[in-house]
PDB file of N, CA and C in Angstrom:
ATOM      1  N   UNK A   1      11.396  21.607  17.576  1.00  0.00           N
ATOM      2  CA  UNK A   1      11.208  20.827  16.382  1.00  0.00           C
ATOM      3  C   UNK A   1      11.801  21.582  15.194  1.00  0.00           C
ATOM      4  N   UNK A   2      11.978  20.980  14.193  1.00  0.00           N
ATOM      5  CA  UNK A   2      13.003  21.503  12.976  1.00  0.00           C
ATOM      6  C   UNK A   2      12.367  20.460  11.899  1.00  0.00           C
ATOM      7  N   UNK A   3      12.331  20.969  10.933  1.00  0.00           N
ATOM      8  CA  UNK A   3      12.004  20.259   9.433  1.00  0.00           C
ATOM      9  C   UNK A   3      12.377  19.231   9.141  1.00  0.00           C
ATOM     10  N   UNK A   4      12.236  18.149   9.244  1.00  0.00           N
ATOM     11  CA  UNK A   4      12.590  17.126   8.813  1.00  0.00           C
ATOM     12  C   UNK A   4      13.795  17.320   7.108  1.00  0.00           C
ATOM     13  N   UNK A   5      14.266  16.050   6.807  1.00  0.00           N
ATOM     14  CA  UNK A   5      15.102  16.177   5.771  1.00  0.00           C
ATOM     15  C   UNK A   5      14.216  15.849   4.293  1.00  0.00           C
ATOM     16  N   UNK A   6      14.678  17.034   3.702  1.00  0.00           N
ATOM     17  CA  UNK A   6      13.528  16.950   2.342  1.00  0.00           C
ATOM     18  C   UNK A   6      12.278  18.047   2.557  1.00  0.00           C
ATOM     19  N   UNK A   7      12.160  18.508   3.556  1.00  0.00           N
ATOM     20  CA  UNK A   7      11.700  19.308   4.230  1.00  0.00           C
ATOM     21  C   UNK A   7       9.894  18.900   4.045  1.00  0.00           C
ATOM     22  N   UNK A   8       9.826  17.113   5.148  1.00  0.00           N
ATOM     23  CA  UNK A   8       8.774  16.820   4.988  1.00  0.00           C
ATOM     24  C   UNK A   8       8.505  16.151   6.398  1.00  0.00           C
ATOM     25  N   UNK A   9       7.294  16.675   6.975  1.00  0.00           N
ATOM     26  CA  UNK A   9       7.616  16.086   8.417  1.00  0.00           C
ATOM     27  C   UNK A   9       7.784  17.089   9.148  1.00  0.00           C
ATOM     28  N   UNK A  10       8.047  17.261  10.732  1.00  0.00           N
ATOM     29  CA  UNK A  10       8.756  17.356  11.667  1.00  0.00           C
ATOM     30  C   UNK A  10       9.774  16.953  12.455  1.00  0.00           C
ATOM     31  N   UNK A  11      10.570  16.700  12.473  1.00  0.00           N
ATOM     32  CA  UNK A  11      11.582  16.181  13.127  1.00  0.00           C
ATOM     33  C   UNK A  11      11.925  16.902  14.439  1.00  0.00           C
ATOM     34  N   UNK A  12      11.795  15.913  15.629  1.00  0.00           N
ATOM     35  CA  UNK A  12      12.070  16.544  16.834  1.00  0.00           C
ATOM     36  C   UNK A  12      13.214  16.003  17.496  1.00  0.00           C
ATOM     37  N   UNK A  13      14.178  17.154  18.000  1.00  0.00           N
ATOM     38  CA  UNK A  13      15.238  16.693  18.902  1.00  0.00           C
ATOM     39  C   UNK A  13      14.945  15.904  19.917  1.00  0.00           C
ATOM     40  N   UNK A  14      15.832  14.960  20.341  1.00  0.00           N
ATOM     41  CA  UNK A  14      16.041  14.552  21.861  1.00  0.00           C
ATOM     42  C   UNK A  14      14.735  13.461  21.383  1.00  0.00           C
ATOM     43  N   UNK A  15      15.010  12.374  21.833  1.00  0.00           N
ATOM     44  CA  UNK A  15      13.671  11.179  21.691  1.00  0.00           C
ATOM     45  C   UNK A  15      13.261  10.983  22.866  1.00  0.00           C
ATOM     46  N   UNK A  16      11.819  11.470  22.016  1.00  0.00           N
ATOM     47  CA  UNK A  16      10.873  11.582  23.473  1.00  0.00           C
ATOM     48  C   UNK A  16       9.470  10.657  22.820  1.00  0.00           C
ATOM     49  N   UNK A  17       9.327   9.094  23.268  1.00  0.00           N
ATOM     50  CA  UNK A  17       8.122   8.979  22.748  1.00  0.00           C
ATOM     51  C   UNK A  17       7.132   9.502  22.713  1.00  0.00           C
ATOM     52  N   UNK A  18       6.025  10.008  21.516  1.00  0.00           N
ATOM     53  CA  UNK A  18       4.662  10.657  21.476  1.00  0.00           C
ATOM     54  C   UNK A  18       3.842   9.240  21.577  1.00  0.00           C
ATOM     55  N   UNK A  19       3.026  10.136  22.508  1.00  0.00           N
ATOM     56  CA  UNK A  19       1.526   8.756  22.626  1.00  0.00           C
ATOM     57  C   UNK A  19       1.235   8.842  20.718  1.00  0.00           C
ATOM     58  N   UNK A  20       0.815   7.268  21.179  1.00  0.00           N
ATOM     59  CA  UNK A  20       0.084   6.666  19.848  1.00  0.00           C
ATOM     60  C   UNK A  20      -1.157   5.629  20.383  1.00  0.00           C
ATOM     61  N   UNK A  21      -1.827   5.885  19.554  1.00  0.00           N
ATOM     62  CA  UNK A  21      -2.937   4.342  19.475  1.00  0.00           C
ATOM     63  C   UNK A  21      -2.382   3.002  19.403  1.00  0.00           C
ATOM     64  N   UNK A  22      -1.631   2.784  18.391  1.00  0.00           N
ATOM     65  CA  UNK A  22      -1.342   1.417  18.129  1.00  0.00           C
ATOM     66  C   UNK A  22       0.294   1.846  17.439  1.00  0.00           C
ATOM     67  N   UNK A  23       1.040   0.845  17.381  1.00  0.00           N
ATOM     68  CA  UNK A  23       2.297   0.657  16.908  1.00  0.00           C
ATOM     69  C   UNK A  23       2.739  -0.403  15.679  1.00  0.00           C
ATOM     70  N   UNK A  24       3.797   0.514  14.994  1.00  0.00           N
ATOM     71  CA  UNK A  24       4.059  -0.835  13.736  1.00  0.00           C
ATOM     72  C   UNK A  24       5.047  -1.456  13.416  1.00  0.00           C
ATOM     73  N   UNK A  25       6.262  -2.136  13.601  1.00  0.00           N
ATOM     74  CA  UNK A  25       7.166  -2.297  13.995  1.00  0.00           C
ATOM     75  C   UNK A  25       7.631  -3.049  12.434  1.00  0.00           C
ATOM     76  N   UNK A  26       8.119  -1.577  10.972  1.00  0.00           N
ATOM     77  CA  UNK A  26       8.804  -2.441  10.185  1.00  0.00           C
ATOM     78  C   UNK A  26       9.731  -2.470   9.911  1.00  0.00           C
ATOM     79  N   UNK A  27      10.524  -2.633  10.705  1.00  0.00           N
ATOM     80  CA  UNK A  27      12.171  -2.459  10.352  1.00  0.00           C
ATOM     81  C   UNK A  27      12.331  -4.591  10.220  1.00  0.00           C
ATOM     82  N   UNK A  28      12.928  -4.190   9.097  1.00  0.00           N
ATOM     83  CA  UNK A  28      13.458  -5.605   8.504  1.00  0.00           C
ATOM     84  C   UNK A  28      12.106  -6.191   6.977  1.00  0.00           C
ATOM     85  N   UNK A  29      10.986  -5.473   7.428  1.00  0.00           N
ATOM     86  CA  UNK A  29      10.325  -5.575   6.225  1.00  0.00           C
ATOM     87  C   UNK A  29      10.253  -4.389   4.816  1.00  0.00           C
ATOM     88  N   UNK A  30      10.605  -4.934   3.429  1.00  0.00           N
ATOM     89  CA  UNK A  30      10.917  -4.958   2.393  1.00  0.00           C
ATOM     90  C   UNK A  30       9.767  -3.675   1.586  1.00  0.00           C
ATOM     91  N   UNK A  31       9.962  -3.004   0.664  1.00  0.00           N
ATOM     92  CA  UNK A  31       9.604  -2.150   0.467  1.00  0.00           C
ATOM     93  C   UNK A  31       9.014  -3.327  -1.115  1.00  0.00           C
ATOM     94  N   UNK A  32       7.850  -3.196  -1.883  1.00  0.00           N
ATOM     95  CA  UNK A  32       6.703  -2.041  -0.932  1.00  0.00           C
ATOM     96  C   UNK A  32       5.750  -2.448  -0.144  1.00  0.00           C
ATOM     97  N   UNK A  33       6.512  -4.093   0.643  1.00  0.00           N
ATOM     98  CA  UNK A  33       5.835  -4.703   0.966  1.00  0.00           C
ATOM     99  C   UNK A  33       5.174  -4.107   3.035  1.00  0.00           C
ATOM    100  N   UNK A  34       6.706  -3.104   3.184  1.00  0.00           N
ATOM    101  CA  UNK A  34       6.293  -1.876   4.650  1.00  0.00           C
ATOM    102  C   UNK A  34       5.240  -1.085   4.019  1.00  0.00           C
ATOM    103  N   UNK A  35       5.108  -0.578   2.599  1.00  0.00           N
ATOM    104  CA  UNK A  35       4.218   0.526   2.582  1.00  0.00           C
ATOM    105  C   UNK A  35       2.697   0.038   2.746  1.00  0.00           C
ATOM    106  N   UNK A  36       2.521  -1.275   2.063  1.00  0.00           N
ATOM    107  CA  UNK A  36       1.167  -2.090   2.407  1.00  0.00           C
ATOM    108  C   UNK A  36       1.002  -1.951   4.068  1.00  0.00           C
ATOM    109  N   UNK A  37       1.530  -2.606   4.817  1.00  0.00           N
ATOM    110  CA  UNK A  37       1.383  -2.899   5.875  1.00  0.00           C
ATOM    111  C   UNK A  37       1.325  -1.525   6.514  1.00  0.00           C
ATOM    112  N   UNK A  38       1.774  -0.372   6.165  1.00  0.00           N
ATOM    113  CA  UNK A  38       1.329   0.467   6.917  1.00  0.00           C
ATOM    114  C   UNK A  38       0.274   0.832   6.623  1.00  0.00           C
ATOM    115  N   UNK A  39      -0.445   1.019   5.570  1.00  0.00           N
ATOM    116  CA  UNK A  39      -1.761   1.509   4.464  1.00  0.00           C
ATOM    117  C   UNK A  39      -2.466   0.231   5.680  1.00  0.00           C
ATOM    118  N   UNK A  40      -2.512  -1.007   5.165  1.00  0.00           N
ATOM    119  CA  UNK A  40      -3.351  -1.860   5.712  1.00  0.00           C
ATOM    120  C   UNK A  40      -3.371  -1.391   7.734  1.00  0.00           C
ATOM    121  N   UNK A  41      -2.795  -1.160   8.044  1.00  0.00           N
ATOM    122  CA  UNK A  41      -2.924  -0.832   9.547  1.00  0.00           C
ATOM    123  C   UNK A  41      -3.479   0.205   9.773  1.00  0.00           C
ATOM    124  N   UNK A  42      -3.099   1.617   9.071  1.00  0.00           N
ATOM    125  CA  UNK A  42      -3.398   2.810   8.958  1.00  0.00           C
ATOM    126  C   UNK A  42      -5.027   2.771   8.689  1.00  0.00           C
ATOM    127  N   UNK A  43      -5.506   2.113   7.953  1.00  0.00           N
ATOM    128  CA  UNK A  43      -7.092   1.611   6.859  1.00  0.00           C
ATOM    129  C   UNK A  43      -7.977   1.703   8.223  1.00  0.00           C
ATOM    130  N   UNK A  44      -8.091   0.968   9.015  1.00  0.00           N
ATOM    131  CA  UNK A  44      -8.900   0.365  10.083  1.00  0.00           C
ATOM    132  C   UNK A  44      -9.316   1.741  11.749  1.00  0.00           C
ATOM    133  N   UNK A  45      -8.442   2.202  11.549  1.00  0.00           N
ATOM    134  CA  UNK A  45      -7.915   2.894  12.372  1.00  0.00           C
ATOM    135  C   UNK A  45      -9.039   4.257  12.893  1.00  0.00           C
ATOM    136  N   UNK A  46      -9.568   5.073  13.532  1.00  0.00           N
ATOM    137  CA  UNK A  46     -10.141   5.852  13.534  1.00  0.00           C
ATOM    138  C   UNK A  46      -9.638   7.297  12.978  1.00  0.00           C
ATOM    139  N   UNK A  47     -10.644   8.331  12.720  1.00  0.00           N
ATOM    140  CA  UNK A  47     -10.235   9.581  12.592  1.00  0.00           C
ATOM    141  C   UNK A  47      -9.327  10.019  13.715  1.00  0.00           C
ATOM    142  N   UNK A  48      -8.297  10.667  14.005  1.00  0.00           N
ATOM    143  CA  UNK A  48      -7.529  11.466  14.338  1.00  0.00           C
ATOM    144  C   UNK A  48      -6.620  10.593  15.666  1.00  0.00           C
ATOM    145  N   UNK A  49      -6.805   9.004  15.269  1.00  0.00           N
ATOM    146  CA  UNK A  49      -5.612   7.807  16.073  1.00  0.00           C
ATOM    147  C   UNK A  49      -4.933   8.366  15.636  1.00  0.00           C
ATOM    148  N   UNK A  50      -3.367   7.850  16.098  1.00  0.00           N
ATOM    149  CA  UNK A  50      -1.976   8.423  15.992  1.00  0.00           C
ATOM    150  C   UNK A  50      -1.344   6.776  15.820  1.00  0.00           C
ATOM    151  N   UNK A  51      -0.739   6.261  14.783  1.00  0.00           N
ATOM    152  CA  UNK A  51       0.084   5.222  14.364  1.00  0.00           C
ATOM    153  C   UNK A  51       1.292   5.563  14.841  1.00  0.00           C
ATOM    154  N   UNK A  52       2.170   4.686  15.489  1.00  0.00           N
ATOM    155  CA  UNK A  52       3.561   5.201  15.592  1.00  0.00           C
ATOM    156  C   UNK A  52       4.208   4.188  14.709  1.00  0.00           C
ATOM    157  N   UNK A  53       5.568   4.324  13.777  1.00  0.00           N
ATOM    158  CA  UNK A  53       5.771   3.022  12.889  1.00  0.00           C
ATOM    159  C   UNK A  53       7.280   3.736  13.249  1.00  0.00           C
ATOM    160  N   UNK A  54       7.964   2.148  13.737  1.00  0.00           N
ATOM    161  CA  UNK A  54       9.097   1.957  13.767  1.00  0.00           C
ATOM    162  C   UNK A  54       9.699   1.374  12.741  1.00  0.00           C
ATOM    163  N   UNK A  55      11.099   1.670  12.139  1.00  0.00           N
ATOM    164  CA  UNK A  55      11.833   1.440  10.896  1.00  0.00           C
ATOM    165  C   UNK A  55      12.923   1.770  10.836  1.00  0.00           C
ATOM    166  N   UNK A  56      14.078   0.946   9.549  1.00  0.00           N
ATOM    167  CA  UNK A  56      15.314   1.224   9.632  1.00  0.00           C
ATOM    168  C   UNK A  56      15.929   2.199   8.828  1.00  0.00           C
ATOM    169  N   UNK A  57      14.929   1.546   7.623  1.00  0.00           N
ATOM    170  CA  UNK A  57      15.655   2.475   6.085  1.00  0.00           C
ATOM    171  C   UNK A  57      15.001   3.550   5.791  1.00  0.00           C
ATOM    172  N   UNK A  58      15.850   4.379   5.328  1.00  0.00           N
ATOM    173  CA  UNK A  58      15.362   5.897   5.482  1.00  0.00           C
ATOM    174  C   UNK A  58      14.904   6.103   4.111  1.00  0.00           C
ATOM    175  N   UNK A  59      15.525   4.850   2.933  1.00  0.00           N
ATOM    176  CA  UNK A  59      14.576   5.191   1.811  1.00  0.00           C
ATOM    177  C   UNK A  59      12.690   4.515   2.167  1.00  0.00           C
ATOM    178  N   UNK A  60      12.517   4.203   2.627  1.00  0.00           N
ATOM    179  CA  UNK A  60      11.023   3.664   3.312  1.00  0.00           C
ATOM    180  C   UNK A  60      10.641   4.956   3.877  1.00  0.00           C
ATOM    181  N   UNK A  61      11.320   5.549   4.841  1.00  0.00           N
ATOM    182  CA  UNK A  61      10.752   6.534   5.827  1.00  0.00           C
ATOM    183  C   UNK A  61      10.439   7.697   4.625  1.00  0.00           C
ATOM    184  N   UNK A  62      11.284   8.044   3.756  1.00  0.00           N
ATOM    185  CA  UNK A  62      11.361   9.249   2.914  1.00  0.00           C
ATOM    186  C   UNK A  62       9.822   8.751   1.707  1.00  0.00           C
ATOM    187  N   UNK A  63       9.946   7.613   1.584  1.00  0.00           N
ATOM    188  CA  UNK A  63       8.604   7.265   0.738  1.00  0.00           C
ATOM    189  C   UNK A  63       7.306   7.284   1.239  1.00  0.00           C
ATOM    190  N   UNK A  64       7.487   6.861   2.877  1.00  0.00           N
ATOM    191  CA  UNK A  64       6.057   7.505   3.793  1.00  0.00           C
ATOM    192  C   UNK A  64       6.053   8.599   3.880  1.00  0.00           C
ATOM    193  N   UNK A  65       6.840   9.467   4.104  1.00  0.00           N
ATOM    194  CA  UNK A  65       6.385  10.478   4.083  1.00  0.00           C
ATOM    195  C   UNK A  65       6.014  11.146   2.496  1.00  0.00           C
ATOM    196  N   UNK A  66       5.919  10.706   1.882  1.00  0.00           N
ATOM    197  CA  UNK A  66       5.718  11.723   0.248  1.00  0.00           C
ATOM    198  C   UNK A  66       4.253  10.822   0.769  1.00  0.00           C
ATOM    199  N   UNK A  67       4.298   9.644   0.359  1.00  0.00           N
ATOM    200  CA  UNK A  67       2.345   8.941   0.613  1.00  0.00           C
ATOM    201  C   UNK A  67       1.534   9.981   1.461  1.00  0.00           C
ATOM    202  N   UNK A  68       2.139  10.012   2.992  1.00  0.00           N
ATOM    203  CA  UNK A  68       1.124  10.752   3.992  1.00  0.00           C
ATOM    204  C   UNK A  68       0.785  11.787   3.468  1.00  0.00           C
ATOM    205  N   UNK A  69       2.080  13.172   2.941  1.00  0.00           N
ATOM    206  CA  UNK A  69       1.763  14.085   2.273  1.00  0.00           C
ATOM    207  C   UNK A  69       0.747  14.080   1.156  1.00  0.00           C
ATOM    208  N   UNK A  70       0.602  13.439   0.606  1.00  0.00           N
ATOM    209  CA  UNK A  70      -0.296  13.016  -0.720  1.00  0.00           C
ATOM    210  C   UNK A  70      -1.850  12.434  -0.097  1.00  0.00           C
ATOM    211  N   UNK A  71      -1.767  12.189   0.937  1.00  0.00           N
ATOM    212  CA  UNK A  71      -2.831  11.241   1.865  1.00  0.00           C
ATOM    213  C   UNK A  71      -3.750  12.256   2.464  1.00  0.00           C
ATOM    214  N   UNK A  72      -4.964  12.504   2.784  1.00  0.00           N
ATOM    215  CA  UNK A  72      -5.250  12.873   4.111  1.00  0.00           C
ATOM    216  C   UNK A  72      -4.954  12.930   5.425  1.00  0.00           C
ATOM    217  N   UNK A  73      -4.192  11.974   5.880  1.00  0.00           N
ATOM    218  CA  UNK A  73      -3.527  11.800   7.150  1.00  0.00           C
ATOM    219  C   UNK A  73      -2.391  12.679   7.158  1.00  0.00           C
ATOM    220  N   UNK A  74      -2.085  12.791   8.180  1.00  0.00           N
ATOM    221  CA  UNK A  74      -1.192  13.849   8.470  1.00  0.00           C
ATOM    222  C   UNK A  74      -0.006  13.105   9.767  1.00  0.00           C
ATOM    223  N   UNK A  75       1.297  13.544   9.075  1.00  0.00           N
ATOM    224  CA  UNK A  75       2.574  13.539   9.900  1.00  0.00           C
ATOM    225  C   UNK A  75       2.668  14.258  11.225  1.00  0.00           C
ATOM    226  N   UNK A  76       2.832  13.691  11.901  1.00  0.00           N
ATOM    227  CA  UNK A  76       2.857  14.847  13.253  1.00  0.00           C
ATOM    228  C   UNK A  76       4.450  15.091  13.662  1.00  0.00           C
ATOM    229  N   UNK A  77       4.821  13.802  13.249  1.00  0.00           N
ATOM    230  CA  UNK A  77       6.187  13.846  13.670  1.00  0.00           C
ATOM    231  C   UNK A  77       7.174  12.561  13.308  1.00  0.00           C
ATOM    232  N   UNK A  78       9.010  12.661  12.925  1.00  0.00           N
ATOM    233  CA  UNK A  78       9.257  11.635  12.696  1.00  0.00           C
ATOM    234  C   UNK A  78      11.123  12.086  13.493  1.00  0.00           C
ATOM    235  N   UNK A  79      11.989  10.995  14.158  1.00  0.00           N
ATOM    236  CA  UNK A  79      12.847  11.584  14.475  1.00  0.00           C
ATOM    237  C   UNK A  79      13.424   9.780  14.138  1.00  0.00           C
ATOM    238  N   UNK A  80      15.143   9.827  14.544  1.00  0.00           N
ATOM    239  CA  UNK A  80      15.820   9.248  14.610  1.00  0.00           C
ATOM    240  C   UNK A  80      16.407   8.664  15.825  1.00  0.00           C
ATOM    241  N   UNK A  81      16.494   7.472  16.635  1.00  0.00           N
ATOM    242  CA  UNK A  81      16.626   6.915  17.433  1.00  0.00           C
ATOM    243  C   UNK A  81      17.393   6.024  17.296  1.00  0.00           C
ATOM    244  N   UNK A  82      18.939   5.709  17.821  1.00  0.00           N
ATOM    245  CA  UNK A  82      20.100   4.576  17.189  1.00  0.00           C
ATOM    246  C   UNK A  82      19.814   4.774  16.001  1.00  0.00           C
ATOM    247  N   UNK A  83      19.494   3.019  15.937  1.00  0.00           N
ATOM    248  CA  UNK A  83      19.569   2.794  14.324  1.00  0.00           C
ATOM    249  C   UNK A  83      18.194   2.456  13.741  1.00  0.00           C
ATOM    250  N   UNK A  84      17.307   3.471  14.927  1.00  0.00           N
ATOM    251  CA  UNK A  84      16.012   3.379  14.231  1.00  0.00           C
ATOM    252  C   UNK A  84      15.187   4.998  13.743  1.00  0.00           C
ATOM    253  N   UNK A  85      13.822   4.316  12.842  1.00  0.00           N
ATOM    254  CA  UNK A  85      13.374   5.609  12.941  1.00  0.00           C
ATOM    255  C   UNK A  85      12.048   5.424  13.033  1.00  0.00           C
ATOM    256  N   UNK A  86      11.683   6.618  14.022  1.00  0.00           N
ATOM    257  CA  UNK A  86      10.526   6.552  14.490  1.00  0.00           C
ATOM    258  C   UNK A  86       9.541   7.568  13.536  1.00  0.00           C
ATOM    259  N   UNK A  87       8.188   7.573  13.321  1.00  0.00           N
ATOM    260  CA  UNK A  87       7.089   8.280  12.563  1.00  0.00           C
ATOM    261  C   UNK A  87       5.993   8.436  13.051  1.00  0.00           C
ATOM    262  N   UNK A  88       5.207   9.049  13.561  1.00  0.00           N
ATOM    263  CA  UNK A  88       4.292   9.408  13.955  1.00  0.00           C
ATOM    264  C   UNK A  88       2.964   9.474  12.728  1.00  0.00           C
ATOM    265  N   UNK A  89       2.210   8.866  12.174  1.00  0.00           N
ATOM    266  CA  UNK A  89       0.734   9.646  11.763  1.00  0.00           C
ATOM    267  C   UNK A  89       0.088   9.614  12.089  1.00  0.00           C
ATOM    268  N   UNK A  90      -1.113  10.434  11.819  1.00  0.00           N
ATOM    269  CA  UNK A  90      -2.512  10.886  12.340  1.00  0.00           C
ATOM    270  C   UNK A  90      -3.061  10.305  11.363  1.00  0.00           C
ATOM    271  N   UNK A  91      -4.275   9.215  11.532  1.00  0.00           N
ATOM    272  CA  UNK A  91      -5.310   9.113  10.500  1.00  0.00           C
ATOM    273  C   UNK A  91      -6.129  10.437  10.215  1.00  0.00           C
ATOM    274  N   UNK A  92      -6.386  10.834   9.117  1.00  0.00           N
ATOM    275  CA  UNK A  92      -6.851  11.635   8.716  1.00  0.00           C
ATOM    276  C   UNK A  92      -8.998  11.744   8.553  1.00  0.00           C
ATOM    277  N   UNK A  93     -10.138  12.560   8.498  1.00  0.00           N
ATOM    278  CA  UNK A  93     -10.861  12.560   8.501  1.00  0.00           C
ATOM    279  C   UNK A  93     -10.908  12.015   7.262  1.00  0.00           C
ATOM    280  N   UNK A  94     -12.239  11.183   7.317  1.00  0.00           N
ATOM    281  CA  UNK A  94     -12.698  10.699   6.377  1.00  0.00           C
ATOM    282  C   UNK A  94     -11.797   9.271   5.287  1.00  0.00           C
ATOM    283  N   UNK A  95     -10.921   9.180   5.825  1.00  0.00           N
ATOM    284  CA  UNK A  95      -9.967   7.957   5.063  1.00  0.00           C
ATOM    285  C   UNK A  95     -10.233   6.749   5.691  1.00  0.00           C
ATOM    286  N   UNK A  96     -10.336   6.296   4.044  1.00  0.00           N
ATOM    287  CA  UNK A  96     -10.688   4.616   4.333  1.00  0.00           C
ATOM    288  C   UNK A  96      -9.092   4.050   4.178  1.00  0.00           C
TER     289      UNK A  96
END
């Protein structure tokens, strides 16, 4: 693994899906209308589930990651796949 760009995240070589709880699939949805939908999915979720959120635009991906950072939840991991990108979070303790 290697630092993600912006140096936020993890970024791991070679795509290897990480187990997740549940999946979010926003590639084609509109900013900030992906960041709701991940907040709203993320909300429900238990302490220490793993969200996986699929996406295209890397200005979205670069804005989840500053939120998570700012969040309790925590990034475990985010890499690049074609012309997608994959993200990993951890719900964090105690977040509603």
């Amino acid at each position: 693994m290697v630092l993600g760009e912006g140096g936020r995240g993890l970024r791991r070589r070679g795509f290897t899906p990480m187990k997740s709880d549940q999946r979010l699939d926003i590639s084609g949805v509109v900013i900030p209308f992906s960041l709701a939908l991940c907040k709203s999915t993320l909300a429900p979720m238990a302490a220490g589930a793993v969200l996986e959120i699929r996406l295209r635009d890397l200005d979205t991906l670069q804005d989840l990651l500053i939120i998570v950072e700012r969040s309790k939840d925590n990034v475990l991991a985010w890499e690049k796949h074609d012309e997608y990108y994959f993200l990993w979070v951890q719900k964090g303790p105690g977040c509603q």
